[in-house]
C-alpha atoms as a PDB file:
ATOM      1  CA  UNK A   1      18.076  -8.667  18.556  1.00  0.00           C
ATOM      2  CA  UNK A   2      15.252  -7.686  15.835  1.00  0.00           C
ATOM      3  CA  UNK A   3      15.212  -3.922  14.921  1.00  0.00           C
ATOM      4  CA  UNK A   4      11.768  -3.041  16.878  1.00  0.00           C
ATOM      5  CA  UNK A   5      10.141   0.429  14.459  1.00  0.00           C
ATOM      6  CA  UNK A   6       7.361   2.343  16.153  1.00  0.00           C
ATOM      7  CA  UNK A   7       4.322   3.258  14.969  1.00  0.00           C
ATOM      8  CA  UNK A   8       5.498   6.145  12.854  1.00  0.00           C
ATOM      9  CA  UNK A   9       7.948   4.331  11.257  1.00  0.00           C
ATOM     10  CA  UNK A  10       6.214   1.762   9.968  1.00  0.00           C
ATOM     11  CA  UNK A  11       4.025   4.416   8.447  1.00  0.00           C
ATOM     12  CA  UNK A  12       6.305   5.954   6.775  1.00  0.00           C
ATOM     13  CA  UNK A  13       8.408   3.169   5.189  1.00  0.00           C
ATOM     14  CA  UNK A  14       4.656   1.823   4.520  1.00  0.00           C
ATOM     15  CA  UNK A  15       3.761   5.417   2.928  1.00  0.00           C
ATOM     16  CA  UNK A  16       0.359   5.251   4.564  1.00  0.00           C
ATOM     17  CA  UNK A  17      -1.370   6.929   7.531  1.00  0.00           C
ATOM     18  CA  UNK A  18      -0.822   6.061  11.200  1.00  0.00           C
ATOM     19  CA  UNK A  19      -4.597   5.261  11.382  1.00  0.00           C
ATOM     20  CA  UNK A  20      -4.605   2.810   8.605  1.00  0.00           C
ATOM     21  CA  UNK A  21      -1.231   1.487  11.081  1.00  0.00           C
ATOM     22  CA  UNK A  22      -3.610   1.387  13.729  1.00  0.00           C
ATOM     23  CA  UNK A  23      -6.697  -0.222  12.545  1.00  0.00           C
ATOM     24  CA  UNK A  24      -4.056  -2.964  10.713  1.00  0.00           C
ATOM     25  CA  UNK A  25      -2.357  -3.881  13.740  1.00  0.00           C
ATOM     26  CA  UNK A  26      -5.731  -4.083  16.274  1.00  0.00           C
ATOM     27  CA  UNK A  27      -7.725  -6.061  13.779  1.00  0.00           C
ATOM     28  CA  UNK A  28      -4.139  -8.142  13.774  1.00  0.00           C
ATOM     29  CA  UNK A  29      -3.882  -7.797   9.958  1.00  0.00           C
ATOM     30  CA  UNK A  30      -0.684  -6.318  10.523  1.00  0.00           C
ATOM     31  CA  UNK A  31       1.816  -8.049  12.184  1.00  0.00           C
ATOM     32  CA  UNK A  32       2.297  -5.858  15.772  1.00  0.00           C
ATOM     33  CA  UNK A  33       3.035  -5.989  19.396  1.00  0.00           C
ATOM     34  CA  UNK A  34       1.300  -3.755  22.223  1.00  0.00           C
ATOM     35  CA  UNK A  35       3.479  -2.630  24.745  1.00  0.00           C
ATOM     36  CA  UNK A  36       1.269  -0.604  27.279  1.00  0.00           C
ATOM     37  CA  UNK A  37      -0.496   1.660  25.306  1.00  0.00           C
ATOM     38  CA  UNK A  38       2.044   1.643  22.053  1.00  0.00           C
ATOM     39  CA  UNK A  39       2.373  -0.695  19.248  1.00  0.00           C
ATOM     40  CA  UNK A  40       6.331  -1.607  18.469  1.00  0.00           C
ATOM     41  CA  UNK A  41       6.635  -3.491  14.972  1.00  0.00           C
ATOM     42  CA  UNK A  42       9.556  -6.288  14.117  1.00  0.00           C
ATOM     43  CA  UNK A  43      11.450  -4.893  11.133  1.00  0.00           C
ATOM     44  CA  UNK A  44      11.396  -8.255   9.596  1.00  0.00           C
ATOM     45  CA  UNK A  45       7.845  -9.302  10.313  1.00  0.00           C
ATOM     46  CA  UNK A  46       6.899  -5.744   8.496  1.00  0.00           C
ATOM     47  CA  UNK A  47       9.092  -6.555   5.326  1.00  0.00           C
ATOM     48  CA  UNK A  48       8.028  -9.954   4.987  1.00  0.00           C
ATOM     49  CA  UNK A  49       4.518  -8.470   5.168  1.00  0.00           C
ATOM     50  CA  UNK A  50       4.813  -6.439   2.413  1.00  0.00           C
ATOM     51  CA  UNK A  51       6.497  -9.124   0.497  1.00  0.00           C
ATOM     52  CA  UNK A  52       3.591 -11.511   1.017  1.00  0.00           C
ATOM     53  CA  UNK A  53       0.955  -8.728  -0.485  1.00  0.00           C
ATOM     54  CA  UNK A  54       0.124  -7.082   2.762  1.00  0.00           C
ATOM     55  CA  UNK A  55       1.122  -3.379   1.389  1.00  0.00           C
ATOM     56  CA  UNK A  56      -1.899  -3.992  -0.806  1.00  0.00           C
ATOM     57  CA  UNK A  57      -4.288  -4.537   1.988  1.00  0.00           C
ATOM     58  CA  UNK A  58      -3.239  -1.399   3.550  1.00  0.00           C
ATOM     59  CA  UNK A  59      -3.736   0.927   0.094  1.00  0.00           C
ATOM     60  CA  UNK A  60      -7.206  -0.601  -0.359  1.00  0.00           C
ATOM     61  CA  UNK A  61      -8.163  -0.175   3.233  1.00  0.00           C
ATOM     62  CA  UNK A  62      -7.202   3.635   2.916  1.00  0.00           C
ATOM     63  CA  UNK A  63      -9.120   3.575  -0.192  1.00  0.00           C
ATOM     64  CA  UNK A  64     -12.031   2.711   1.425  1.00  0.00           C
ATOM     65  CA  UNK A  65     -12.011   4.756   3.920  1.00  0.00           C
ATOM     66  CA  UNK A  66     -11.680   7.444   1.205  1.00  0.00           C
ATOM     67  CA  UNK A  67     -10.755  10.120   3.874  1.00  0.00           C
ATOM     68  CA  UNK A  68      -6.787   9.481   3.091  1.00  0.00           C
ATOM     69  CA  UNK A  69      -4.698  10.491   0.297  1.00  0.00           C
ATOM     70  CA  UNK A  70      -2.141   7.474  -0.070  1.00  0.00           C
ATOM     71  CA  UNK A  71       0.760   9.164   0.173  1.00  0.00           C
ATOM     72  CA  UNK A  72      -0.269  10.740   3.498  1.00  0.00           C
ATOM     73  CA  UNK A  73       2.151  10.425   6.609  1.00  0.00           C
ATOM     74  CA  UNK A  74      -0.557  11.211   9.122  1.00  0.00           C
END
């Protein structure tokens, strides 16, 4: 069976906010799943995420939002 992280994890091995998590996974930019009302994450999809360039995607979409510091966990 695949490791299954929750939302919080994935934000903090990704070092960025749960609401850049959020937006990520709804806009399905972010590989996710919805279970009722919470997202689970694949260990494996999320690592070979970042290794195709997603972690970039997230940074800049904090960036834009500009109300973020990068290294927040919240």
């Amino acid at each position: 069976m695949n490791d299954l992280l929750t939302l919080h994890e994935v934000s903090t091995f990704l070092k960025v906010p749960k609401s850049t998590i959020y937006k990520l996974a709804r806009e399905r930019r972010l590989p996710g799943h919805k279970v009722g009302k919470h997202w689970r994450f694949v260990k494996e999809e999320i690592e070979a995420w970042v290794q195709n360039a997603g972690i970039e995607e997230a940074v800049g979409a904090v960036h834009q939002n500009g109300s973020h510091d990068r290294f927040s966990l919240n």
